[in-house]
C-alpha atoms as a PDB file:
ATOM      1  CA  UNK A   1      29.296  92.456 -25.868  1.00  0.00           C
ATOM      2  CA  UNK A   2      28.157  92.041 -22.092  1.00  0.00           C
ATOM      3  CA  UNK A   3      31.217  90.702 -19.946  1.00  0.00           C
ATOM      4  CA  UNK A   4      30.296  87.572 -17.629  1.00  0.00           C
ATOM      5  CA  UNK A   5      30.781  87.422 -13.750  1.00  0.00           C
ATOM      6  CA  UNK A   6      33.537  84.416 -14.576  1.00  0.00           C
ATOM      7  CA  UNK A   7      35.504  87.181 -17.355  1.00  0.00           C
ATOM      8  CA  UNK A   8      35.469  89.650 -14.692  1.00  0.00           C
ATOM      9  CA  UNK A   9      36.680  87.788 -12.037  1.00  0.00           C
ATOM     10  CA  UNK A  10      39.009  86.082 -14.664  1.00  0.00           C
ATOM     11  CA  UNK A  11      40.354  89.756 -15.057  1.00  0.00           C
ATOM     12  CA  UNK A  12      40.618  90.448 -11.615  1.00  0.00           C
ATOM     13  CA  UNK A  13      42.941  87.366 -10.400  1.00  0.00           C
ATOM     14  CA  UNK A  14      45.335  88.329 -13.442  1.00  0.00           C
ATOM     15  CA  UNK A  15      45.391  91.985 -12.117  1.00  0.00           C
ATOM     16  CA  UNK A  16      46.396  90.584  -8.776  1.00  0.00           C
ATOM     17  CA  UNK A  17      48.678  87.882 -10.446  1.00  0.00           C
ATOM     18  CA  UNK A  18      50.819  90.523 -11.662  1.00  0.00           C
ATOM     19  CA  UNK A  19      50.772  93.534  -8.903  1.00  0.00           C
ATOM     20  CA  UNK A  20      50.477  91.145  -5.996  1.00  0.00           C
ATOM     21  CA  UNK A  21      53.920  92.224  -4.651  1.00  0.00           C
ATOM     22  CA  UNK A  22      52.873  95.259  -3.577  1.00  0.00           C
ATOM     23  CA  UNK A  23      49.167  94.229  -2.270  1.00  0.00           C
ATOM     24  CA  UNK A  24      47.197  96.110  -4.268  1.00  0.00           C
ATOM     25  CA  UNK A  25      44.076  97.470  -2.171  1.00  0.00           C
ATOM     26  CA  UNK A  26      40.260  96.306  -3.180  1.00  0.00           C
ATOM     27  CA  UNK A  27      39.565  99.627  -4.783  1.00  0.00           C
ATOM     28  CA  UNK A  28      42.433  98.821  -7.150  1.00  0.00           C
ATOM     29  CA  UNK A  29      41.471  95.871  -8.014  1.00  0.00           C
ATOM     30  CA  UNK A  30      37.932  96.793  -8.759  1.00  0.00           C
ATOM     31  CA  UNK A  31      38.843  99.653 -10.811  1.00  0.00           C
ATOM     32  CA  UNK A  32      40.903  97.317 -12.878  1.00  0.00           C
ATOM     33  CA  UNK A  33      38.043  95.399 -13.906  1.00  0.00           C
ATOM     34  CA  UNK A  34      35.971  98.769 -14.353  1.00  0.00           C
ATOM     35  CA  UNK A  35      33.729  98.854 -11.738  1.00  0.00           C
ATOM     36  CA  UNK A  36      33.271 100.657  -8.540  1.00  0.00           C
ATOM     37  CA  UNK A  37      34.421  98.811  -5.106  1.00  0.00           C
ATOM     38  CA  UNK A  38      30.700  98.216  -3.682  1.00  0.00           C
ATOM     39  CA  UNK A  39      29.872  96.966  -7.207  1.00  0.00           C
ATOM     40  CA  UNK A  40      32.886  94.672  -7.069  1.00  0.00           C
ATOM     41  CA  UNK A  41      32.645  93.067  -3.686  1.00  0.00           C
ATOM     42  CA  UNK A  42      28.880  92.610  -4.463  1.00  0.00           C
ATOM     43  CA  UNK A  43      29.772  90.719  -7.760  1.00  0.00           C
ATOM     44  CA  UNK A  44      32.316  88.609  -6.033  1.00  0.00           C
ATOM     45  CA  UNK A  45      29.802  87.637  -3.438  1.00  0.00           C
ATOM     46  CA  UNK A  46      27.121  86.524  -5.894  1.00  0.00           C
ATOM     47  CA  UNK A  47      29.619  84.588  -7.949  1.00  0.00           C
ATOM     48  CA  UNK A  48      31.588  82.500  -4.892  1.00  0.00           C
ATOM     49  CA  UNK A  49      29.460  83.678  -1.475  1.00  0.00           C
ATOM     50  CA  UNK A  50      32.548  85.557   0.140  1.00  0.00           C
ATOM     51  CA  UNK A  51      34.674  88.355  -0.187  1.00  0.00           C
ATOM     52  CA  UNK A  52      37.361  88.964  -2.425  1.00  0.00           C
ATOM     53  CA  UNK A  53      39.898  88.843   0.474  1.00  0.00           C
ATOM     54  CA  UNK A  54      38.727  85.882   1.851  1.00  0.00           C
ATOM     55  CA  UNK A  55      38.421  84.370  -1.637  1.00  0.00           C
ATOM     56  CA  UNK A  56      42.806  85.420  -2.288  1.00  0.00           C
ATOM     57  CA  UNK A  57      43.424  83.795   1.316  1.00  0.00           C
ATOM     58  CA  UNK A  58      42.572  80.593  -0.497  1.00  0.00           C
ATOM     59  CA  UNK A  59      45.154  81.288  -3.429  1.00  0.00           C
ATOM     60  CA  UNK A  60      48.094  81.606  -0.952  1.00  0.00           C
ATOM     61  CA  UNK A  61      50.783  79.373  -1.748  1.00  0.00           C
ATOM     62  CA  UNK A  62      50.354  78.911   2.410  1.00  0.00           C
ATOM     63  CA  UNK A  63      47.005  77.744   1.792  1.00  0.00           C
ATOM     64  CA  UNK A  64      47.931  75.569  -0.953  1.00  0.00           C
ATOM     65  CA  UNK A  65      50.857  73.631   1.258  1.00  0.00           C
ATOM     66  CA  UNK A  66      47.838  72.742   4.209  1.00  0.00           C
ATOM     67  CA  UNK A  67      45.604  71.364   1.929  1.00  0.00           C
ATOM     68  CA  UNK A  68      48.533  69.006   0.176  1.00  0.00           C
ATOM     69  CA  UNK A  69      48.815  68.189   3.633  1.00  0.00           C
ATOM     70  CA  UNK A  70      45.887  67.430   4.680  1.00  0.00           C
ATOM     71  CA  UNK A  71      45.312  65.444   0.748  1.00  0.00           C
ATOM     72  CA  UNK A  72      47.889  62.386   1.990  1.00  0.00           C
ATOM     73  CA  UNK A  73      45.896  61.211   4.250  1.00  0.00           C
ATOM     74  CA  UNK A  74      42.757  61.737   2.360  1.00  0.00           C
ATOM     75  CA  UNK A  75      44.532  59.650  -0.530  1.00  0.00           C
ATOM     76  CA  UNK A  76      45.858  56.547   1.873  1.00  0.00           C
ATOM     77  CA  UNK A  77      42.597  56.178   2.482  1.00  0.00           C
ATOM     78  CA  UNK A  78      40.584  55.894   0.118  1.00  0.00           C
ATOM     79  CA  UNK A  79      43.509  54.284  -1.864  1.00  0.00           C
ATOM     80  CA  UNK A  80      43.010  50.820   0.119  1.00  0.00           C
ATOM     81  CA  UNK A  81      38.932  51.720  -1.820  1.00  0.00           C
ATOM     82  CA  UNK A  82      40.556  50.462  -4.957  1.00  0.00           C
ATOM     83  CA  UNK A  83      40.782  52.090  -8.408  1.00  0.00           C
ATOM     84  CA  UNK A  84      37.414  50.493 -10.052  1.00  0.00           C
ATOM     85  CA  UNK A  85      35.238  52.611  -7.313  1.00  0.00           C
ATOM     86  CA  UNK A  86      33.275  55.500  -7.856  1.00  0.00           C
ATOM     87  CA  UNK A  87      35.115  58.786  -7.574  1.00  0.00           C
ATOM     88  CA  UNK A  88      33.074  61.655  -5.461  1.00  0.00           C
ATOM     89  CA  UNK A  89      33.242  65.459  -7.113  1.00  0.00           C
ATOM     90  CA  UNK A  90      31.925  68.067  -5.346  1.00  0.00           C
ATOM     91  CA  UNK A  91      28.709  66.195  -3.797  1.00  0.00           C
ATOM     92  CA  UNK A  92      28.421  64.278  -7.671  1.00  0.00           C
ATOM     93  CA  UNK A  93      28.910  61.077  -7.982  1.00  0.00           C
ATOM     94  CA  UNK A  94      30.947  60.203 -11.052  1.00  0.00           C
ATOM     95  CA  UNK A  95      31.637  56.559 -12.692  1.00  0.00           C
ATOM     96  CA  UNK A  96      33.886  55.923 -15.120  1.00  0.00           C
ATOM     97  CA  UNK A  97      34.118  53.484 -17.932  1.00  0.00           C
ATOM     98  CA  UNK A  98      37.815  53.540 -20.518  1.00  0.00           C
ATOM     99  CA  UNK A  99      37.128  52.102 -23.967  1.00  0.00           C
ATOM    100  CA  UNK A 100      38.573  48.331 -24.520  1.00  0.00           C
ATOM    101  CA  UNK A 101      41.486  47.919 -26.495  1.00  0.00           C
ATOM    102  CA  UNK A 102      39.577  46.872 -29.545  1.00  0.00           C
ATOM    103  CA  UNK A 103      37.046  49.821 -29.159  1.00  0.00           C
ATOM    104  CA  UNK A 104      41.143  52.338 -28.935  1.00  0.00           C
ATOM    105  CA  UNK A 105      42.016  50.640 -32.325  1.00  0.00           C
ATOM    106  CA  UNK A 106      38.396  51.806 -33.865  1.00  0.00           C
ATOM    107  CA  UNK A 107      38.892  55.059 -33.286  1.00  0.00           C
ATOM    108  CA  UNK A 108      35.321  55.595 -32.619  1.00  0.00           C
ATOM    109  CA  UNK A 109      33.907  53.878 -35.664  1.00  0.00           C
ATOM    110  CA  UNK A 110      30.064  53.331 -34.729  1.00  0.00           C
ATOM    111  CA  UNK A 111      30.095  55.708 -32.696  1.00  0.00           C
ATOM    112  CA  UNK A 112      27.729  58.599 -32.545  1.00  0.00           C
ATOM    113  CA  UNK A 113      29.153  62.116 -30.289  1.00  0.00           C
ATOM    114  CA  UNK A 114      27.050  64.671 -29.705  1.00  0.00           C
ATOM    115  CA  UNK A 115      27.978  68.137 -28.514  1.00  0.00           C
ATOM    116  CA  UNK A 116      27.369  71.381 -27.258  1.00  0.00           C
ATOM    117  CA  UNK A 117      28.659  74.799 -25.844  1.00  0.00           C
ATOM    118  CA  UNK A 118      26.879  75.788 -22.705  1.00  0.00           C
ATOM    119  CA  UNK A 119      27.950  78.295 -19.895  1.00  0.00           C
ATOM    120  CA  UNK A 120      29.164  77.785 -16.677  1.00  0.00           C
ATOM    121  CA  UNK A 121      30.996  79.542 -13.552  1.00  0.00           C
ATOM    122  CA  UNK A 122      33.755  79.388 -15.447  1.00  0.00           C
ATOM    123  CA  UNK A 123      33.245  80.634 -18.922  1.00  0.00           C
ATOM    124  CA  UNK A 124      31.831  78.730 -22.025  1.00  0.00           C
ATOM    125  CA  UNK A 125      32.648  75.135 -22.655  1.00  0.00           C
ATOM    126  CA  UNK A 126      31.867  72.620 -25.251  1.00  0.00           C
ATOM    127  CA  UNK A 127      30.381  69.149 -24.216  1.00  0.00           C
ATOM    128  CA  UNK A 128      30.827  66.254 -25.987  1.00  0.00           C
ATOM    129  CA  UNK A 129      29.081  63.075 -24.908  1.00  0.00           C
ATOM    130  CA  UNK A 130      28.056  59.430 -26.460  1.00  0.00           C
ATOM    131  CA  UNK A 131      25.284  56.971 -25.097  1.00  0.00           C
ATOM    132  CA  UNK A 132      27.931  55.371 -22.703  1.00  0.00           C
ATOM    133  CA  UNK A 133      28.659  58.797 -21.355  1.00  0.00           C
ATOM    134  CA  UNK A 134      30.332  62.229 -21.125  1.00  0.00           C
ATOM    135  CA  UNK A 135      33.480  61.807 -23.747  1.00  0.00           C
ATOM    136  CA  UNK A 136      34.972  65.549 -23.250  1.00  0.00           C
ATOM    137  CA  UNK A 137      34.793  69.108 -21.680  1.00  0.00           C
ATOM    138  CA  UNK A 138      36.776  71.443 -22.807  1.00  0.00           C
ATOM    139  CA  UNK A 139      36.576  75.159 -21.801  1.00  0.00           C
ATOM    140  CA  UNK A 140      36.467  77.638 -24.796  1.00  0.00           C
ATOM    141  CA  UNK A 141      37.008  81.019 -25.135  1.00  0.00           C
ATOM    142  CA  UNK A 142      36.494  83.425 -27.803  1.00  0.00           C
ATOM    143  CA  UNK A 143      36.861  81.929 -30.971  1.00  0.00           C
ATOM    144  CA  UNK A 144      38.162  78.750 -29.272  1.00  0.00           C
ATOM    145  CA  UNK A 145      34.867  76.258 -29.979  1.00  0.00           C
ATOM    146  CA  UNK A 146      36.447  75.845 -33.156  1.00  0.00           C
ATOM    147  CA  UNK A 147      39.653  74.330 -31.804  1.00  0.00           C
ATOM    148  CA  UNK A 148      37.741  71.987 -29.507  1.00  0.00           C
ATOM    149  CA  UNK A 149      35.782  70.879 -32.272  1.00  0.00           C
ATOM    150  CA  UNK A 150      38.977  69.727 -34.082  1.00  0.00           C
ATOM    151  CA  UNK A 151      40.604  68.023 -30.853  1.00  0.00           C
ATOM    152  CA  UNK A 152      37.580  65.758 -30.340  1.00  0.00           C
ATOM    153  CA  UNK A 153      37.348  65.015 -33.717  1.00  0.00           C
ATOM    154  CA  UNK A 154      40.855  63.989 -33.927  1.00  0.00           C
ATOM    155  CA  UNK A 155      40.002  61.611 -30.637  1.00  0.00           C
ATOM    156  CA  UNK A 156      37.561  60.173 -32.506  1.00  0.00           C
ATOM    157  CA  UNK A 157      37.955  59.951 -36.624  1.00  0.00           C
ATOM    158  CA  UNK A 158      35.491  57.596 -37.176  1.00  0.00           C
ATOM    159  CA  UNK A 159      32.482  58.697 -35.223  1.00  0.00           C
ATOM    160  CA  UNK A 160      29.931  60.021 -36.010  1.00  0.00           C
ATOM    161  CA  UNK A 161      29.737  63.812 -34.521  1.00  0.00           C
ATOM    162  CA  UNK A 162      26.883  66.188 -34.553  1.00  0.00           C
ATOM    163  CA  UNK A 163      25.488  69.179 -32.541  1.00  0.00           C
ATOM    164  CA  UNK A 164      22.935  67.794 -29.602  1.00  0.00           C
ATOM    165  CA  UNK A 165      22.787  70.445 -27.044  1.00  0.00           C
ATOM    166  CA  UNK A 166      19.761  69.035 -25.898  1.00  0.00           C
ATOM    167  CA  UNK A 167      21.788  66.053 -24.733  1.00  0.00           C
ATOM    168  CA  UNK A 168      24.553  68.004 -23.481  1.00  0.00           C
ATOM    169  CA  UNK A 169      22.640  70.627 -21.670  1.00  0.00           C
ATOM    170  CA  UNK A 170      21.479  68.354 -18.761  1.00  0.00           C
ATOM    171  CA  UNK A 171      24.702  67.365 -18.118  1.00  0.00           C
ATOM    172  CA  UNK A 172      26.254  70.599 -17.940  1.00  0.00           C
ATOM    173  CA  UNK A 173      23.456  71.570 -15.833  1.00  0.00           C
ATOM    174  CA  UNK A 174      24.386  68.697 -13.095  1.00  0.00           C
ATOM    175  CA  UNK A 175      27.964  69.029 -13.273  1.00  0.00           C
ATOM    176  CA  UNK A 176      27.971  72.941 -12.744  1.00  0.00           C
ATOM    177  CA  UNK A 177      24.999  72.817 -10.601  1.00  0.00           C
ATOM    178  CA  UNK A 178      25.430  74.687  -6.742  1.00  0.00           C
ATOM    179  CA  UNK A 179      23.401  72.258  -5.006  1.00  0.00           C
ATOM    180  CA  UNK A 180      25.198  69.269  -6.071  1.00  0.00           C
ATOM    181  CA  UNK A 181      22.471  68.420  -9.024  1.00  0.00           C
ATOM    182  CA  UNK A 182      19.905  65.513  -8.942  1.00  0.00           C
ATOM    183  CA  UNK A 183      21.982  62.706  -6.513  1.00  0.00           C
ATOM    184  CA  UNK A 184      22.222  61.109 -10.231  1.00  0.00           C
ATOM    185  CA  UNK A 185      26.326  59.402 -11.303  1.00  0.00           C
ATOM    186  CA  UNK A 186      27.554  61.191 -14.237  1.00  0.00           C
ATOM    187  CA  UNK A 187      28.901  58.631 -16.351  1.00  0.00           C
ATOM    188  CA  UNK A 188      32.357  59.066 -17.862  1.00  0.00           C
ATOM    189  CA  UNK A 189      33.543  57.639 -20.782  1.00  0.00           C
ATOM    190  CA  UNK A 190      37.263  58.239 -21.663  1.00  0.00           C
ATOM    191  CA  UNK A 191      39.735  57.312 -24.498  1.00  0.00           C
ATOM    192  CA  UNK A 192      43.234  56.161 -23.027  1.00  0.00           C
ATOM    193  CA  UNK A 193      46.287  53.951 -22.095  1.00  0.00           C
ATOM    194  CA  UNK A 194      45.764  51.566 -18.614  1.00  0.00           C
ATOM    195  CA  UNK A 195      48.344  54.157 -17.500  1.00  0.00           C
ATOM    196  CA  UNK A 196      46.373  56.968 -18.110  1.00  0.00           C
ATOM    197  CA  UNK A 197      43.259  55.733 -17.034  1.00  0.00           C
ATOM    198  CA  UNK A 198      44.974  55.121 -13.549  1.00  0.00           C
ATOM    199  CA  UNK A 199      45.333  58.628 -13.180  1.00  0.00           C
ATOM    200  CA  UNK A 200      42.528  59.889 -14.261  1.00  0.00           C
ATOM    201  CA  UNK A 201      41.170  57.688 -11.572  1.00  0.00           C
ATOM    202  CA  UNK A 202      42.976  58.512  -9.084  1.00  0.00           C
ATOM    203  CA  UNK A 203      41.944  61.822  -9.578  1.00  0.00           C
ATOM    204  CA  UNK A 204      38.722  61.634  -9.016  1.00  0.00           C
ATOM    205  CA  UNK A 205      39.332  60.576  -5.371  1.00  0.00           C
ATOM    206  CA  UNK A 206      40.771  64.254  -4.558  1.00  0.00           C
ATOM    207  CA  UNK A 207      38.197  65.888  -2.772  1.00  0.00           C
ATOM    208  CA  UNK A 208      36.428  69.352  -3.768  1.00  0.00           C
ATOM    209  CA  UNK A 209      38.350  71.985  -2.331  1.00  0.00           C
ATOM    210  CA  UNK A 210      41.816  69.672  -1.752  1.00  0.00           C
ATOM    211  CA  UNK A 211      44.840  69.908  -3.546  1.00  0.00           C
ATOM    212  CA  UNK A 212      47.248  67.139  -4.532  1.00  0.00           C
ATOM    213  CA  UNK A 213      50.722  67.136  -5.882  1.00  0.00           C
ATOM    214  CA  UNK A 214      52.030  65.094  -9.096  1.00  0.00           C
ATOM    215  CA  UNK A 215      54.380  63.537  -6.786  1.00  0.00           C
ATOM    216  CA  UNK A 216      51.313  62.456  -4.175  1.00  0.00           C
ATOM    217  CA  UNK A 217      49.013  61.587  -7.210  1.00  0.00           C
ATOM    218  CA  UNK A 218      51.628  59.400  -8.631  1.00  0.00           C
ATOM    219  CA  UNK A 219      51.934  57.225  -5.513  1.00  0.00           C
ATOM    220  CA  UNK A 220      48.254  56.943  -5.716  1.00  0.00           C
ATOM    221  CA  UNK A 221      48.589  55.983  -9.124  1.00  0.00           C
ATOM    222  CA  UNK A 222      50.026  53.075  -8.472  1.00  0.00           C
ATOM    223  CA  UNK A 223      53.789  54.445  -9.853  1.00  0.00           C
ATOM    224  CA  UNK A 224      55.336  56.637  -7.150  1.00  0.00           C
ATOM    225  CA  UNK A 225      58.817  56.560  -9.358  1.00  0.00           C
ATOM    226  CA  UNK A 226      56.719  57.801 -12.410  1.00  0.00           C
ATOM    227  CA  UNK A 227      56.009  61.138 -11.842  1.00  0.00           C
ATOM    228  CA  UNK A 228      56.713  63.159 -15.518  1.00  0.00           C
ATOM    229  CA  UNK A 229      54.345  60.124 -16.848  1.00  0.00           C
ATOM    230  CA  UNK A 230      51.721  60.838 -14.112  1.00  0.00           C
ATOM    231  CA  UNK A 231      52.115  64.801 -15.345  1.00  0.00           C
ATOM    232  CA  UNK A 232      51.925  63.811 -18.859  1.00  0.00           C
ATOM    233  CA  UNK A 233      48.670  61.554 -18.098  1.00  0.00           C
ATOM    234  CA  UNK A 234      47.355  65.199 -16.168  1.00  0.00           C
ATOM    235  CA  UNK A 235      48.136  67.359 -19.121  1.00  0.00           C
ATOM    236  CA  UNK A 236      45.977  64.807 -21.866  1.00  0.00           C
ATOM    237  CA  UNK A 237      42.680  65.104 -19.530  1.00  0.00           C
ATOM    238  CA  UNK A 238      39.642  64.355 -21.875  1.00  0.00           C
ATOM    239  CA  UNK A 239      37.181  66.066 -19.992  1.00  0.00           C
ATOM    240  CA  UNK A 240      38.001  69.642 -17.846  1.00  0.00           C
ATOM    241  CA  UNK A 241      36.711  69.895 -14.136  1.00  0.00           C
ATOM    242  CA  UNK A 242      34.916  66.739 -13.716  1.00  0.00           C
ATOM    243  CA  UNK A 243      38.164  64.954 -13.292  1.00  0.00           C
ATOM    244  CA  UNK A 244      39.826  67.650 -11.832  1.00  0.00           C
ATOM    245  CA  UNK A 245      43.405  68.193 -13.009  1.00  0.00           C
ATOM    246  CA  UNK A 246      42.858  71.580 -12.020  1.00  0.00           C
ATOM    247  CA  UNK A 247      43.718  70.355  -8.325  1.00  0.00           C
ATOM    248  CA  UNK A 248      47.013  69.173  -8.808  1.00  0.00           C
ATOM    249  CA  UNK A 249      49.614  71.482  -8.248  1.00  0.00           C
ATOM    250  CA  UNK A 250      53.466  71.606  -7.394  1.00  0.00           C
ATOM    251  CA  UNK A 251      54.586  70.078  -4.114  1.00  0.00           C
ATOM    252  CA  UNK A 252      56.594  73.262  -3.197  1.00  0.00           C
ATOM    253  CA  UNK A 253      52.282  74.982  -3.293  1.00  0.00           C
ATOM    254  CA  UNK A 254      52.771  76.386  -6.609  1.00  0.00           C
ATOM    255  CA  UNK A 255      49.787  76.455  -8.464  1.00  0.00           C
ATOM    256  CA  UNK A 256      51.460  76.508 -11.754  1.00  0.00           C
ATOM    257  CA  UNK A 257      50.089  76.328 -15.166  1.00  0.00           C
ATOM    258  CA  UNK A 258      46.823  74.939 -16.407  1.00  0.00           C
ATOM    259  CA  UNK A 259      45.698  73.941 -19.979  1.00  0.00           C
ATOM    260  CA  UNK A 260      42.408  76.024 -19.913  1.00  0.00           C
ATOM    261  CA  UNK A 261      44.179  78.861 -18.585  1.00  0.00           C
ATOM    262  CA  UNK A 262      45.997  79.944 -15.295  1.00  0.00           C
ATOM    263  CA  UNK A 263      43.165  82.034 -14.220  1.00  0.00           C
ATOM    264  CA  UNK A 264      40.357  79.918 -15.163  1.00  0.00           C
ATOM    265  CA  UNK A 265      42.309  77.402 -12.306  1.00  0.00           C
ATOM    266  CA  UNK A 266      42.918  79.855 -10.038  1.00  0.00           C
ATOM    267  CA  UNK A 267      38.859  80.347  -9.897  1.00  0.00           C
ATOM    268  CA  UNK A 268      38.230  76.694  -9.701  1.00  0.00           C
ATOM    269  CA  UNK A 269      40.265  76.335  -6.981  1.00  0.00           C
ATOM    270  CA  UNK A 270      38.787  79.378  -4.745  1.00  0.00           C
ATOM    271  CA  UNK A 271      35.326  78.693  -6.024  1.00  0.00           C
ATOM    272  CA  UNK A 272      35.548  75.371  -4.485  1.00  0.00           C
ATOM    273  CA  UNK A 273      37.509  76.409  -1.376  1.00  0.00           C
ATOM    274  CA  UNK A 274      35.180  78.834  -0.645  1.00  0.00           C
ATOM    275  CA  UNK A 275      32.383  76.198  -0.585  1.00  0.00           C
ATOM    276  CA  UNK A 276      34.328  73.852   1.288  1.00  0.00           C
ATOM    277  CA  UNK A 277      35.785  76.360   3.952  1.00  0.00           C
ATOM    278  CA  UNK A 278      33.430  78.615   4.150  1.00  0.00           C
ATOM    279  CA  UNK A 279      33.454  82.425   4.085  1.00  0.00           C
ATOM    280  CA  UNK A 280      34.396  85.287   6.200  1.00  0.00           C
ATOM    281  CA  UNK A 281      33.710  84.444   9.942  1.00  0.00           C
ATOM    282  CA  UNK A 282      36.268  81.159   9.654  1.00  0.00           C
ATOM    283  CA  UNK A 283      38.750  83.549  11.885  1.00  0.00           C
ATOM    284  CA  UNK A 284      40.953  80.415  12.659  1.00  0.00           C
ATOM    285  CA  UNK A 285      41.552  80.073   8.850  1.00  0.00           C
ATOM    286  CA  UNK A 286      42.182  83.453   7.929  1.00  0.00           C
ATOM    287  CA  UNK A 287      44.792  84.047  10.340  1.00  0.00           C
ATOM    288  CA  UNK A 288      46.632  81.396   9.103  1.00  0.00           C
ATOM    289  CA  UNK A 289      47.004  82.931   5.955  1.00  0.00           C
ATOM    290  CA  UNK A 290      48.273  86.200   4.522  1.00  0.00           C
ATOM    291  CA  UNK A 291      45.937  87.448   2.054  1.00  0.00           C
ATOM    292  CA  UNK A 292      47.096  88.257  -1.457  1.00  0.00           C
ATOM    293  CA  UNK A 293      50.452  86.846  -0.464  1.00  0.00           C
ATOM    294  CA  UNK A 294      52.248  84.489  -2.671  1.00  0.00           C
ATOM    295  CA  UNK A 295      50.562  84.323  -5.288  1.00  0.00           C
ATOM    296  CA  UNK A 296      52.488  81.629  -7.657  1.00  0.00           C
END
């Protein structure tokens, strides 16, 4: 079965996850993913557009503490915006609408979901979307569609839920797209407490390539004393990458866990660094950071 650029690079971050402390060189890592060093950098730089160094300078827990920094201010601001505004993701603009109370207590009845697994830079995922909008992305790997299936069914027992992955496929298209897709909003429509809905909100004000903590998102939440709810609200995100829990991390720069995976974050989060930042002749940047260091 071939292996994808995303599984090897997948492999690669877990190889450095777990030798980091003794900085293993770039022919090590390549050769733990099978493949010669030229071979290696070359697949890095068609998958993010910059080296693998450069790429584990953004994964520094160094890194991470700057950009949580820099994230307050980026939250005060557009915090004063209001909650009902459109988030921006990654040059995408993205609307969301939460279903009404008496729409919750349905459960989806009249409601018809369609779905599909499509690739992306990040492995396969399913899509799952209605006429009022995307209703879930989850990330799947082997054997894991299955799973997915049965978590958006269990969202939404009465609907109506069949494979469309010639409704889906645009969207994935848009969301994953490198040049920021057609301009287009990508509605969102999401199943959820006020509380939750808050968050998710909030969320989608933290920039491509910025990183927030759960005690910074909370305050932007509206309930700085409320942080374990505001983590709780992270952890039941209907709809992977698009409101990007990936980008919340500890306040310490931990990266910690992730529910797709540790290393499918960890790819996010240099993938979009690396098209924020920039690659390897930001000198200013890379001295400020220790490559392969840290590594939570």
């Amino acid at each position: 079965m071939p292996v994808s650029d995303y599984e090897r690079i997948a492999q690669a971050i877990r190889f450095i996850e777990q030798n980091y402390r003794r900085q293993p060189s770039l022919e090590e890592v390549a050769k733990s993913v099978y493949l010669s060093e030229f071979h290696f950098q070359r697949l890095f730089r068609r998958w993010v557009g910059i080296s693998p160094k450069r790429f584990l300078q953004f994964l520094t827990v160094e890194h991470a503490k700057r950009r949580l920094e820099e994230c307050r201010s980026v939250l005060d601001a557009t915090y004063d915006a209001g909650l009902s505004s459109p988030g921006r993701l990654h040059d995408l603009f993205v609307t969301l609408e939460a279903v009404t109370p008496g729409e919750y207590k349905a459960r989806g009845a009249g409601l018809r979901i369609g779905y599909g697994v499509h690739d992306t830079p990040f492995g396969p995922a399913l899509l799952a979307a209605t006429e009022r909008g995307l209703c879930g992305l989850s990330f799947v790997d082997e054997g894991g569609a299955d799973a997915a299936m049965d978590e958006l069914r269990e969202r939404w027992p009465s609907a109506t839920v069949g494979e469309d992955a010639r409704a889906t496929g645009p969207l994935a298209r848009r969301i994953f797209a490198s040049d920021g897709g057609d301009g287009q909003p990508i509605p969102l429509f999401v199943q959820g407490t006020n509380h939750q809905v808050r968050v998710w909100e909030a969320l989608l004000r933290v920039p491509a390539g910025a990183l927030v903590s759960y005690e910074q998102l909370a305050g932007a939440a509206g309930k700085p004393d409320a942080v374990r709810a505001v983590a709780g609200a992270v952890a039941r995100n209907q709809i992977a990458y698009v409101i990007p829990c990936h980008r919340v991390i500890r306040k310490l720069g931990a990266f910690g866990g992730y529910r797709w995976g540790t290393e499918r974050k960890l790819a996010m989060l240099g993938w979009e660094a690396a098209r924020r930042f920039g690659g390897d002749g930001d000198e200013a940047e890379a001295e400020a950071l220790e490559a392969g260091r840290a590594m939570a």
